[in-house]
C-alpha atoms as a PDB file:
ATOM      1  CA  UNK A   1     -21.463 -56.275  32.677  1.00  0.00           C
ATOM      2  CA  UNK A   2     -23.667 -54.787  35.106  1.00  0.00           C
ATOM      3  CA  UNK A   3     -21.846 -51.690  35.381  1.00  0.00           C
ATOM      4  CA  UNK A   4     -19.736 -49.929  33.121  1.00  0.00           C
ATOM      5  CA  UNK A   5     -17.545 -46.706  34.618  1.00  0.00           C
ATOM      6  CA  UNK A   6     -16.288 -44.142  31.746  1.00  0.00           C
ATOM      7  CA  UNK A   7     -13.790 -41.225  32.375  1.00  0.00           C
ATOM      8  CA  UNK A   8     -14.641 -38.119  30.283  1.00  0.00           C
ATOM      9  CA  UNK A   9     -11.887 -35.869  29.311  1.00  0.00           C
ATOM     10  CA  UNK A  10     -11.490 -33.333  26.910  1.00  0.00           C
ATOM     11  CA  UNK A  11      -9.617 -29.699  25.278  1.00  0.00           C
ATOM     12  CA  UNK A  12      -6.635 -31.064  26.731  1.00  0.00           C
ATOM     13  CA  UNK A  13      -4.198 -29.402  24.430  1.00  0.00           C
ATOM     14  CA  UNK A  14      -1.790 -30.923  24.519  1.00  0.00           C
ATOM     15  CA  UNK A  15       2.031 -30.272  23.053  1.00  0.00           C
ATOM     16  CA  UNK A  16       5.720 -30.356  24.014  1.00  0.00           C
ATOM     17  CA  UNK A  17       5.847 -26.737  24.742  1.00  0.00           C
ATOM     18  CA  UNK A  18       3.180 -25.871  27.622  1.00  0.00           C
ATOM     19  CA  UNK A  19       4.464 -27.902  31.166  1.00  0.00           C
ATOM     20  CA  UNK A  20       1.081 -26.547  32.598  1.00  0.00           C
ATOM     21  CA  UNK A  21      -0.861 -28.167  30.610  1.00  0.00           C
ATOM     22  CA  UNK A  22       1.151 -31.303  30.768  1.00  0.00           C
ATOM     23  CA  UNK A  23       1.149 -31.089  34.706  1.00  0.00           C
ATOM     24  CA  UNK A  24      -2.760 -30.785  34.383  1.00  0.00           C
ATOM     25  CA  UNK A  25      -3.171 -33.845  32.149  1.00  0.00           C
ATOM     26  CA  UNK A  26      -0.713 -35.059  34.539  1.00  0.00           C
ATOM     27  CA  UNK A  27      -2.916 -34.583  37.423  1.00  0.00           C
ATOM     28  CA  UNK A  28      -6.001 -36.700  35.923  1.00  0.00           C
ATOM     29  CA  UNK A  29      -4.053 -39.182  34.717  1.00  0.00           C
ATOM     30  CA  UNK A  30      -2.900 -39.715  38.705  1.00  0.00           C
ATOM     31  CA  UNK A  31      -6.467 -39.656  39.327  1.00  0.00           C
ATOM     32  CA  UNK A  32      -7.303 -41.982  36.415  1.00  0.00           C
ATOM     33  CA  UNK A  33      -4.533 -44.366  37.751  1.00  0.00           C
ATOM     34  CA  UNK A  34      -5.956 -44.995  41.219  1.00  0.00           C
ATOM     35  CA  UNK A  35      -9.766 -45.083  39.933  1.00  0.00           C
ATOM     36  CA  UNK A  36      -9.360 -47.618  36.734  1.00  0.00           C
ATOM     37  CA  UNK A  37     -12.341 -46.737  35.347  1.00  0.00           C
ATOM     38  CA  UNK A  38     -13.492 -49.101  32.226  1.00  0.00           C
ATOM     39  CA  UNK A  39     -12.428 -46.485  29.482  1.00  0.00           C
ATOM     40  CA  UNK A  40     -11.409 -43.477  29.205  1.00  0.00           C
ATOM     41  CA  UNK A  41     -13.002 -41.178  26.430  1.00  0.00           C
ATOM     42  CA  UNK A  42     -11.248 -37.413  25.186  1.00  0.00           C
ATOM     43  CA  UNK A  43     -13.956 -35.305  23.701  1.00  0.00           C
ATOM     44  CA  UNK A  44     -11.369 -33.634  21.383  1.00  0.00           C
ATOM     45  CA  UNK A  45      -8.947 -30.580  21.106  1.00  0.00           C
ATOM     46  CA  UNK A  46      -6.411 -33.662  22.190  1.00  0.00           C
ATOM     47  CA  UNK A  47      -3.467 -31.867  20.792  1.00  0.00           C
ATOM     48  CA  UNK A  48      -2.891 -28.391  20.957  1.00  0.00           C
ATOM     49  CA  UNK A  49      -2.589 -27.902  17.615  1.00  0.00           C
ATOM     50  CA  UNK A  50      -2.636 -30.951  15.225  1.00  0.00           C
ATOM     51  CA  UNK A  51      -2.948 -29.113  11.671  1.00  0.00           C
ATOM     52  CA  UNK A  52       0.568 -26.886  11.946  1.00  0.00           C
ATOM     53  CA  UNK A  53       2.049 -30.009  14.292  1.00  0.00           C
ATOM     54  CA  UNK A  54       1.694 -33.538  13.978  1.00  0.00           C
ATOM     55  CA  UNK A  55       3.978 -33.832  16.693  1.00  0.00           C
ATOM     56  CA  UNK A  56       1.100 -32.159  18.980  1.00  0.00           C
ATOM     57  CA  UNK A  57      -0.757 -34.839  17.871  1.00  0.00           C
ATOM     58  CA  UNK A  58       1.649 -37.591  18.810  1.00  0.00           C
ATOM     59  CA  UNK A  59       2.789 -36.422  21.954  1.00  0.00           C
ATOM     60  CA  UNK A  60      -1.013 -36.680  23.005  1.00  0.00           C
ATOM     61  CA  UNK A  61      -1.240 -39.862  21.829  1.00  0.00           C
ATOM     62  CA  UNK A  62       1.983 -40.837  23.869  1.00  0.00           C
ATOM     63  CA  UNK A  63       0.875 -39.111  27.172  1.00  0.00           C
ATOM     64  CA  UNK A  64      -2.690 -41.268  26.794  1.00  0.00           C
ATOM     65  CA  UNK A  65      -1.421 -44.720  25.714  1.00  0.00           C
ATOM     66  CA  UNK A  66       0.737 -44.075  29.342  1.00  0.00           C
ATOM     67  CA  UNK A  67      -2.921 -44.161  30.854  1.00  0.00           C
ATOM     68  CA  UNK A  68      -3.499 -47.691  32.925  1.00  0.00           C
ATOM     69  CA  UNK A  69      -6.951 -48.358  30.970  1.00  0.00           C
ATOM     70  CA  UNK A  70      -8.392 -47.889  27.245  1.00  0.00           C
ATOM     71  CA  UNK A  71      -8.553 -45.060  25.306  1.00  0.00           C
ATOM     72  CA  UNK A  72     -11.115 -44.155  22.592  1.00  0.00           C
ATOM     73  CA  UNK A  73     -10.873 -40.487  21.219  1.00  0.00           C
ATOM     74  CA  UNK A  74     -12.822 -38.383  18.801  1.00  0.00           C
ATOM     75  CA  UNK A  75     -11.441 -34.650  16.855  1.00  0.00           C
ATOM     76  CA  UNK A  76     -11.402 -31.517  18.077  1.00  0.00           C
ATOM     77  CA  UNK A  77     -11.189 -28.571  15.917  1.00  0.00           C
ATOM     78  CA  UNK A  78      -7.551 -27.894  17.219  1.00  0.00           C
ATOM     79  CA  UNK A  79      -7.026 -31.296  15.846  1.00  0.00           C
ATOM     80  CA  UNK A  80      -7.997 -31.227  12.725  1.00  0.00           C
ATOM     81  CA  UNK A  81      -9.864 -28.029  11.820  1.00  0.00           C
ATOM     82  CA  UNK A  82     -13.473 -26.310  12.204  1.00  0.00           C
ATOM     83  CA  UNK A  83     -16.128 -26.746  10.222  1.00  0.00           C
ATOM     84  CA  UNK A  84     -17.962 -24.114   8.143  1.00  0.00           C
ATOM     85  CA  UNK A  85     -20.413 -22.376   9.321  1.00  0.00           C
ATOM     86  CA  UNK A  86     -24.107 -20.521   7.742  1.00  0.00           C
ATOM     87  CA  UNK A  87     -22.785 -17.500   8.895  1.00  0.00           C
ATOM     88  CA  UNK A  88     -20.094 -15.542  10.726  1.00  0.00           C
ATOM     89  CA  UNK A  89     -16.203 -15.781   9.037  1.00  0.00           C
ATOM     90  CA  UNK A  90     -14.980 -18.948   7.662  1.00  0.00           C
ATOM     91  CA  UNK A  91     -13.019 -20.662  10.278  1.00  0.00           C
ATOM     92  CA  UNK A  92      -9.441 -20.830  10.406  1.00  0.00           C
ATOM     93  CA  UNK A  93      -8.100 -23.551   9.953  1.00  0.00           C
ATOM     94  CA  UNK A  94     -10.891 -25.262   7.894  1.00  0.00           C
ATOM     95  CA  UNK A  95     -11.375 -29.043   8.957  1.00  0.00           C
ATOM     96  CA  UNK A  96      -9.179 -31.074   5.928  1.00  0.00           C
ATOM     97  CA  UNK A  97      -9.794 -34.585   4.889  1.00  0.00           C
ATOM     98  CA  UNK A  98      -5.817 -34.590   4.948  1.00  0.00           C
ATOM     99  CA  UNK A  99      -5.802 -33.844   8.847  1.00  0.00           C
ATOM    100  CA  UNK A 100      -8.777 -35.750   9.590  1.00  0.00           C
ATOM    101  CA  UNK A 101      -6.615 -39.074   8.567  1.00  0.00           C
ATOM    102  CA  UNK A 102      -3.189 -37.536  10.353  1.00  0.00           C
ATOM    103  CA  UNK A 103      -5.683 -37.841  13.667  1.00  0.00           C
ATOM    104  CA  UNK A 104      -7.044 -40.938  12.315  1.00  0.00           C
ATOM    105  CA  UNK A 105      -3.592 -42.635  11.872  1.00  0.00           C
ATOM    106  CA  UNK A 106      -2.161 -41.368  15.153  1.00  0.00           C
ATOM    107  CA  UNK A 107      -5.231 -41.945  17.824  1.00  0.00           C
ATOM    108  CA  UNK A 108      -7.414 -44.613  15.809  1.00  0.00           C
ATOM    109  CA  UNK A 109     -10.815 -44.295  15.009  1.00  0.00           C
ATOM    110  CA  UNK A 110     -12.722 -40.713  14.750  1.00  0.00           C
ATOM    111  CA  UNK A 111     -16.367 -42.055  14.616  1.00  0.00           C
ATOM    112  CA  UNK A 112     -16.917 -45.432  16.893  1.00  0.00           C
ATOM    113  CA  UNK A 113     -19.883 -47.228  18.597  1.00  0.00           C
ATOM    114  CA  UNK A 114     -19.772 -50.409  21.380  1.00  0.00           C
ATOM    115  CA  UNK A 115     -22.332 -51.626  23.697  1.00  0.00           C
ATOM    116  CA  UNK A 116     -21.603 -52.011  27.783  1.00  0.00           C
ATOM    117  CA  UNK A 117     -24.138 -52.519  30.820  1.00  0.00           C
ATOM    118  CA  UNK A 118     -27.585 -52.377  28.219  1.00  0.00           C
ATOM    119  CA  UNK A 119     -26.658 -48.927  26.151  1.00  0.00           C
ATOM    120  CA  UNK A 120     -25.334 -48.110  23.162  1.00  0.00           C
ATOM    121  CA  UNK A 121     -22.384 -45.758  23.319  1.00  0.00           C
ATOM    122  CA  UNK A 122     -21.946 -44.112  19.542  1.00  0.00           C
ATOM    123  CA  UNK A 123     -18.737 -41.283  19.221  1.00  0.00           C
ATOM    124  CA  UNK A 124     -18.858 -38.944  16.298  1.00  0.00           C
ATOM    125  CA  UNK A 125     -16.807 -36.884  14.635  1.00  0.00           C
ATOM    126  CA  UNK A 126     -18.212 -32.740  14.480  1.00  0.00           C
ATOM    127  CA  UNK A 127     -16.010 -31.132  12.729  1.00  0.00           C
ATOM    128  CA  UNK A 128     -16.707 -32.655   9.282  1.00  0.00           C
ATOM    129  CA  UNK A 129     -20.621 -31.785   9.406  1.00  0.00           C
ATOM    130  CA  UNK A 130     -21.349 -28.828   6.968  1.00  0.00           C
ATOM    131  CA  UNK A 131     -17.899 -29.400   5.531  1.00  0.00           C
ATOM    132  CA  UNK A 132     -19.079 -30.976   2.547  1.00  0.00           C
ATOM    133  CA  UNK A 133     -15.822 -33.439   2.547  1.00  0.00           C
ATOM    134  CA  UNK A 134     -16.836 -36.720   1.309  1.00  0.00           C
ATOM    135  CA  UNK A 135     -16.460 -38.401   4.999  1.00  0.00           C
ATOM    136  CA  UNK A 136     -19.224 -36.202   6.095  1.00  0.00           C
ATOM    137  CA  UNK A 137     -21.972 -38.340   3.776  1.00  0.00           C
ATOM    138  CA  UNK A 138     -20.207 -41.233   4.905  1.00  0.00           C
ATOM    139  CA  UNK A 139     -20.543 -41.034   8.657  1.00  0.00           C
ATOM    140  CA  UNK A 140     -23.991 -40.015   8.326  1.00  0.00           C
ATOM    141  CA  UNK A 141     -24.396 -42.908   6.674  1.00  0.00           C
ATOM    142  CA  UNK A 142     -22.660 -44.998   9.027  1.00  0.00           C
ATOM    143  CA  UNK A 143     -24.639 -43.220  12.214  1.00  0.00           C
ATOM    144  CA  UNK A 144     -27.790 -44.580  10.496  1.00  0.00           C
ATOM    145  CA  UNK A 145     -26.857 -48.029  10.507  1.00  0.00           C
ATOM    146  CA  UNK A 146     -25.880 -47.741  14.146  1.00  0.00           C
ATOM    147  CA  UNK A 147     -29.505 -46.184  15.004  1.00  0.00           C
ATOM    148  CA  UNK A 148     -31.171 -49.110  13.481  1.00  0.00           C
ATOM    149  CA  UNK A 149     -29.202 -51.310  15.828  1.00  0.00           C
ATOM    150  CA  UNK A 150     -30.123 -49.745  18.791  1.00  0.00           C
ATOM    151  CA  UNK A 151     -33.448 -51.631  19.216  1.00  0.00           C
ATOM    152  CA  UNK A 152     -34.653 -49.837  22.085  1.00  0.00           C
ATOM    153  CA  UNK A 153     -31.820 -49.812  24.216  1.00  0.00           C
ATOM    154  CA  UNK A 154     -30.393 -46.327  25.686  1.00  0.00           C
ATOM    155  CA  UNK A 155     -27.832 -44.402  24.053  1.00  0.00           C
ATOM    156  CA  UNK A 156     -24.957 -42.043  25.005  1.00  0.00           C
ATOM    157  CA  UNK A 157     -23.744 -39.794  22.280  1.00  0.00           C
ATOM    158  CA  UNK A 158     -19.635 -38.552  22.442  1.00  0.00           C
ATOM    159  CA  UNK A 159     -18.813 -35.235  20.568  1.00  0.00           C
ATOM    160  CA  UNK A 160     -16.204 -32.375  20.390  1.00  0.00           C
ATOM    161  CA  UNK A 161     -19.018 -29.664  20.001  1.00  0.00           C
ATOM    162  CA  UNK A 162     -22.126 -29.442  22.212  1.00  0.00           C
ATOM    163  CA  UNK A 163     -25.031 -29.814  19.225  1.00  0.00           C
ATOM    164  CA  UNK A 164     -26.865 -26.704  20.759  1.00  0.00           C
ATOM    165  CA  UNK A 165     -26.924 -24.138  23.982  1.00  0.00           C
ATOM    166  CA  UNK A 166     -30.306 -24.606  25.214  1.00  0.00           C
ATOM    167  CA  UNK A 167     -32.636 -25.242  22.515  1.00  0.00           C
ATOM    168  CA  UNK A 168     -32.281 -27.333  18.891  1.00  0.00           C
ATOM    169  CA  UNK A 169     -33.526 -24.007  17.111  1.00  0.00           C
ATOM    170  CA  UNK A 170     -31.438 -22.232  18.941  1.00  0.00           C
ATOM    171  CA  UNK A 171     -30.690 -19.304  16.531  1.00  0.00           C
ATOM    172  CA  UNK A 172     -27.103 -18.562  15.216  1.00  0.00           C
ATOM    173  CA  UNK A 173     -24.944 -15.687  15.746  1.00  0.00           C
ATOM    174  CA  UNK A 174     -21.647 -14.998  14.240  1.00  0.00           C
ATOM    175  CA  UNK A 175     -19.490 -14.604  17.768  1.00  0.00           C
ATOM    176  CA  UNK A 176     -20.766 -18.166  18.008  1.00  0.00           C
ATOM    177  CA  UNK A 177     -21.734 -19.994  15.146  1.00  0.00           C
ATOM    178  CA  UNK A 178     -18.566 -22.052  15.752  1.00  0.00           C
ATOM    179  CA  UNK A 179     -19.230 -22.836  19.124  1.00  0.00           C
ATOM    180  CA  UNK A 180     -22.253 -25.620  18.530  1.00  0.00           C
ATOM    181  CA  UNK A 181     -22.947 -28.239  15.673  1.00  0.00           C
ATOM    182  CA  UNK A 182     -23.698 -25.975  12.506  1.00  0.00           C
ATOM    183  CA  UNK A 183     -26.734 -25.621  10.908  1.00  0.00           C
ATOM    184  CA  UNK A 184     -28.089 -27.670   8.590  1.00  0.00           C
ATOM    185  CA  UNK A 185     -26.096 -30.543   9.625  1.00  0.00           C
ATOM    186  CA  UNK A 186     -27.499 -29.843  13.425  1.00  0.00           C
ATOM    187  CA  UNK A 187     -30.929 -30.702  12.231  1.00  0.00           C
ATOM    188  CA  UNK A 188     -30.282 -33.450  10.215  1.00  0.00           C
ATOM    189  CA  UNK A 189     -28.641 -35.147  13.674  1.00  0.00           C
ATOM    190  CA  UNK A 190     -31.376 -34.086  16.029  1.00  0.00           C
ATOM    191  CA  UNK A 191     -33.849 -35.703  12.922  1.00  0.00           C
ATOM    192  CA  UNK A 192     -31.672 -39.494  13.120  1.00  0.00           C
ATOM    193  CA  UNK A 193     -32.076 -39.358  16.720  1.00  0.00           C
ATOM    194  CA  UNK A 194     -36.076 -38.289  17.053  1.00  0.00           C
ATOM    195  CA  UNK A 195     -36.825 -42.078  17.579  1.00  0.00           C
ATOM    196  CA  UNK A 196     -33.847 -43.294  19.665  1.00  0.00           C
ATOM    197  CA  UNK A 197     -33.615 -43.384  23.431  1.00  0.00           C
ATOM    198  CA  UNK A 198     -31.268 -41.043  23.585  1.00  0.00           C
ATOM    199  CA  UNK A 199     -30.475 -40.377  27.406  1.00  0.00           C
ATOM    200  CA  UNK A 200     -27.323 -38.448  27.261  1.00  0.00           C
ATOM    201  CA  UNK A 201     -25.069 -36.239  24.863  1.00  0.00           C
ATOM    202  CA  UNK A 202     -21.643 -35.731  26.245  1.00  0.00           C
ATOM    203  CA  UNK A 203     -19.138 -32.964  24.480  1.00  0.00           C
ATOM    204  CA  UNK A 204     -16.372 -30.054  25.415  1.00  0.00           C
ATOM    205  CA  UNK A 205     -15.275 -27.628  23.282  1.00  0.00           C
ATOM    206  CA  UNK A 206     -16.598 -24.519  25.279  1.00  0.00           C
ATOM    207  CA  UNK A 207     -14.364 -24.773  28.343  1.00  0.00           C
ATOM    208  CA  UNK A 208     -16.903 -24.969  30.160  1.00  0.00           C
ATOM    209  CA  UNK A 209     -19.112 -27.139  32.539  1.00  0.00           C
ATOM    210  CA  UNK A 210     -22.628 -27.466  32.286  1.00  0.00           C
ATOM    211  CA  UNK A 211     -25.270 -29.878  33.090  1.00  0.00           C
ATOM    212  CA  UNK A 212     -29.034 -30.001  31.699  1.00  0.00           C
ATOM    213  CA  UNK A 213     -31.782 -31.762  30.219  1.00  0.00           C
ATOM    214  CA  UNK A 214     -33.902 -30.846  27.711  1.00  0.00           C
ATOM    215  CA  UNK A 215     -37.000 -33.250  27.049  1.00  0.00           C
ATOM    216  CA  UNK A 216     -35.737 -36.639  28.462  1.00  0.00           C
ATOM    217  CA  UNK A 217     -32.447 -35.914  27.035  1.00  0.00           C
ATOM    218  CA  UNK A 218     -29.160 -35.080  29.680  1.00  0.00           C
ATOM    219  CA  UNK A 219     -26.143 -32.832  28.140  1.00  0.00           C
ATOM    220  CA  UNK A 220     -22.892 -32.766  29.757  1.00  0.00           C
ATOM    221  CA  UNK A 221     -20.543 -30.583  28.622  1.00  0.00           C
ATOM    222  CA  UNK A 222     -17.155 -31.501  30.022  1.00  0.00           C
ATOM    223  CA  UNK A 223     -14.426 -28.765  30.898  1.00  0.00           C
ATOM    224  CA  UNK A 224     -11.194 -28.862  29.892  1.00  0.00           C
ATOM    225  CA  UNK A 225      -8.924 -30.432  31.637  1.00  0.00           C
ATOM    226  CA  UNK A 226      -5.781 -27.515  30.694  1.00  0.00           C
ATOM    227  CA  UNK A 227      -7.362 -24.174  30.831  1.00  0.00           C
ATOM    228  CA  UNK A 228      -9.960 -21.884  31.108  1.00  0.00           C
ATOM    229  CA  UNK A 229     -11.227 -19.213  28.811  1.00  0.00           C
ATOM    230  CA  UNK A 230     -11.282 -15.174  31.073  1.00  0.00           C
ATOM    231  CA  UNK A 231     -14.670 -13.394  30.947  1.00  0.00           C
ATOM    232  CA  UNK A 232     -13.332 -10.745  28.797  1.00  0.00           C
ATOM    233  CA  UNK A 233     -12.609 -13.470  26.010  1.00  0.00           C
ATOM    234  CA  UNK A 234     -15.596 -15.728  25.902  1.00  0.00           C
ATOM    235  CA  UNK A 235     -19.090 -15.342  27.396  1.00  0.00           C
ATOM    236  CA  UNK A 236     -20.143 -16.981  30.692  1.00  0.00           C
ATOM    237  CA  UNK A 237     -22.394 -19.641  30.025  1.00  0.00           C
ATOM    238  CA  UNK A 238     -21.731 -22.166  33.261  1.00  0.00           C
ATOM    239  CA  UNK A 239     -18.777 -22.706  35.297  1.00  0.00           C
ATOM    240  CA  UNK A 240     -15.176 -21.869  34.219  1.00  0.00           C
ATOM    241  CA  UNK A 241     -13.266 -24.704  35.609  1.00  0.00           C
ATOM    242  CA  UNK A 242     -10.718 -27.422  34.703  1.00  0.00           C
ATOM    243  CA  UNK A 243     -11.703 -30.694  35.666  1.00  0.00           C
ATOM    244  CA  UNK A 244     -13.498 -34.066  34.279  1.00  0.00           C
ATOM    245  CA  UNK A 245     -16.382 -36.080  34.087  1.00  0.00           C
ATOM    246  CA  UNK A 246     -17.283 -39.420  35.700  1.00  0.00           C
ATOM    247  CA  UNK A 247     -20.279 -41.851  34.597  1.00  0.00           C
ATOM    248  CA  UNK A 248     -21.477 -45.207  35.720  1.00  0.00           C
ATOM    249  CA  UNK A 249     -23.789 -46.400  33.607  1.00  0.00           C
ATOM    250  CA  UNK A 250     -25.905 -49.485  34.753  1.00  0.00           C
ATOM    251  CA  UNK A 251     -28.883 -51.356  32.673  1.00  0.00           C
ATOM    252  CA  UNK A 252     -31.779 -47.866  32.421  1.00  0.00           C
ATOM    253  CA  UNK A 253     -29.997 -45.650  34.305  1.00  0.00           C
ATOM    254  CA  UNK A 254     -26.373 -43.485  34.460  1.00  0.00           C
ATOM    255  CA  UNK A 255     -24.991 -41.563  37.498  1.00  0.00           C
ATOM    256  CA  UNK A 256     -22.935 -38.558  36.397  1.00  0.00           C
ATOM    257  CA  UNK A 257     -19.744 -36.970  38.830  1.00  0.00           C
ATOM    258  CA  UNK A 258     -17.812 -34.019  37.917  1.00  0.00           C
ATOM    259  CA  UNK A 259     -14.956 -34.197  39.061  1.00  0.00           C
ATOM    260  CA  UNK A 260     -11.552 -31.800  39.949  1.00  0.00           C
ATOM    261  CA  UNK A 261      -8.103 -33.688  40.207  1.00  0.00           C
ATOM    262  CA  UNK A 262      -6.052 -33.324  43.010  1.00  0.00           C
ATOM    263  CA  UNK A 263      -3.534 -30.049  42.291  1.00  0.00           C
ATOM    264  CA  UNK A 264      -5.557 -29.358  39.054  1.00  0.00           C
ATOM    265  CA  UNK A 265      -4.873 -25.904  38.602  1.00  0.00           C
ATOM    266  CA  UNK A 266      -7.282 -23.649  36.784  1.00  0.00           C
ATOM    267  CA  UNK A 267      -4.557 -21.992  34.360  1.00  0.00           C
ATOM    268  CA  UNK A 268      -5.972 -18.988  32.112  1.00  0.00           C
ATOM    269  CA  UNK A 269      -5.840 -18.607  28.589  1.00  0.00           C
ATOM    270  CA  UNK A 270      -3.545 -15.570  28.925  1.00  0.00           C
ATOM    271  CA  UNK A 271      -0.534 -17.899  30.389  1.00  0.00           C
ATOM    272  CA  UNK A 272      -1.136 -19.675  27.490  1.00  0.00           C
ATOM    273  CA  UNK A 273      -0.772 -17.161  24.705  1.00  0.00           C
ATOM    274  CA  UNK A 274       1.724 -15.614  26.752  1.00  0.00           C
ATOM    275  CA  UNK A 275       3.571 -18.858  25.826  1.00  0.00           C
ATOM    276  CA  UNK A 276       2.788 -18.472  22.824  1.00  0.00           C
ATOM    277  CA  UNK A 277       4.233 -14.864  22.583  1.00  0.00           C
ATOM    278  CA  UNK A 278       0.611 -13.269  21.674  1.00  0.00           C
ATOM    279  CA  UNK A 279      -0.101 -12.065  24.909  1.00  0.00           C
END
């Protein structure tokens, strides 16, 4: 394959009980429709809220297998818990082994790797570094095998959480400790990957879309395709916009659109929890 076109979406929260957030998934799945991209990847936060609902979970999992092409997914924290971080209070809820196979068992795999058009395409799951659960050891594990069988060849890493905000030593804070891949587990990854061509991390999480390299590595941070985050409850970092993330990768080289579906409204947070009745 001399091509190979992948659809990034991600924090699409989805559940029975928020129509906007339907209609917006609803939107990029028109958009997926008439584009039939290769596959189709969700950086995580599928479900709205998979450890109080497994329903949340399921309902994503219906509204994606509706999708024309393949799916591959990887955990968000609204799926199946944060991790723990150095500092700053203990998330709520705390990623579970017990959730981590509810996702597993509804969506598939939450840690996968395949080869198209000459790269190596690894997806991982964030949540479970610094947890200390057993599956944490294992994947790391598992990621090292896959790095040995790179040979060369460029890889494209898939996450929930970006694994920094501009530098690796970035230093934490408590308002957002749980915002990148936690310390010590974020060194440990950067380490496995210090001898890898690795050309591009792709994550979500923030609600936010950003674009940068650092050394001769690209980061795209996705938005989510359901809502966006007010400046008076999360920091501006980039630009505060639903939408999505095209790539077509080719043998050396990837081209990178961000895209906007047609009628994709930019709902706020506050609709949401007014929803919720916590507004």
């Amino acid at each position: 394959m001399s091509e190979f076109r992948l659809t990034q979406i991600s924090d699409s929260h989805l559940g029975r009980r928020f129509p906007g957030l339907i209609a917006n998934f609803e939107t990029v799945s028109d958009h997926i429709d008439a584009d039939r991209p290769d596959l189709v990847i969700n950086t995580g936060d599928v479900s709205f809220d998979g450890p109080t609902s497994r329903d949340d979970v399921a309902f994503a999992k219906s509204l994606h297998d509706a999708l024309p092409v393949a799916c591959r997914y990887l955990p968000g924290n609204h799926d199946i818990g944060d991790n723990p971080t150095a500092i700053g209070p203990a998330p709520k809820p705390p990623v579970s082994e017990a959730h981590r196979r509810q996702f597993c068992d509804i969506m598939g795999e939450d840690h996968w790797s395949f080869e198209a058009a000459g790269w190596c395409f690894i997806g991982l799951n964030s949540l479970v570094m610094n947890s200390k659960l057993g599956f944490e050891a294992e994947q790391f594990d598992w990621l090292s095998r896959e790095i040995a069988r790179t040979n060369g060849r460029p890889v494209a890493l898939f996450l929930h959480k970006p694994v920094f905000l501009n530098l690796p030593d970035d230093p934490e804070a408590p308002e957002t400790s749980i915002r990148y891949v936690p310390q010590p587990a974020r060194a440990r990854l950067i380490e496995m990957f210090a001898h890898v061509d690795l050309r591009l991390i792709a994550s979500g999480h923030v609600h936010q879309r950003r674009d940068f390299t650092h050394r001769h590595t690209r980061h795209v941070w996705a938005p989510s395709t359901g809502f966006v985050i007010n400046d008076s409850r999360q920091d501006r970092i980039a630009i505060k916009e639903t939408g999505f993330v095209e790539y077509r990768f080719q043998p050396n080289s990837v081209e990178v659109r961000h895209m906007k579906a047609a009628g994709q409204r930019d709902i706020d947070v506050e609709e949401i929890l007014a929803q919720m009745g916590e507004h």
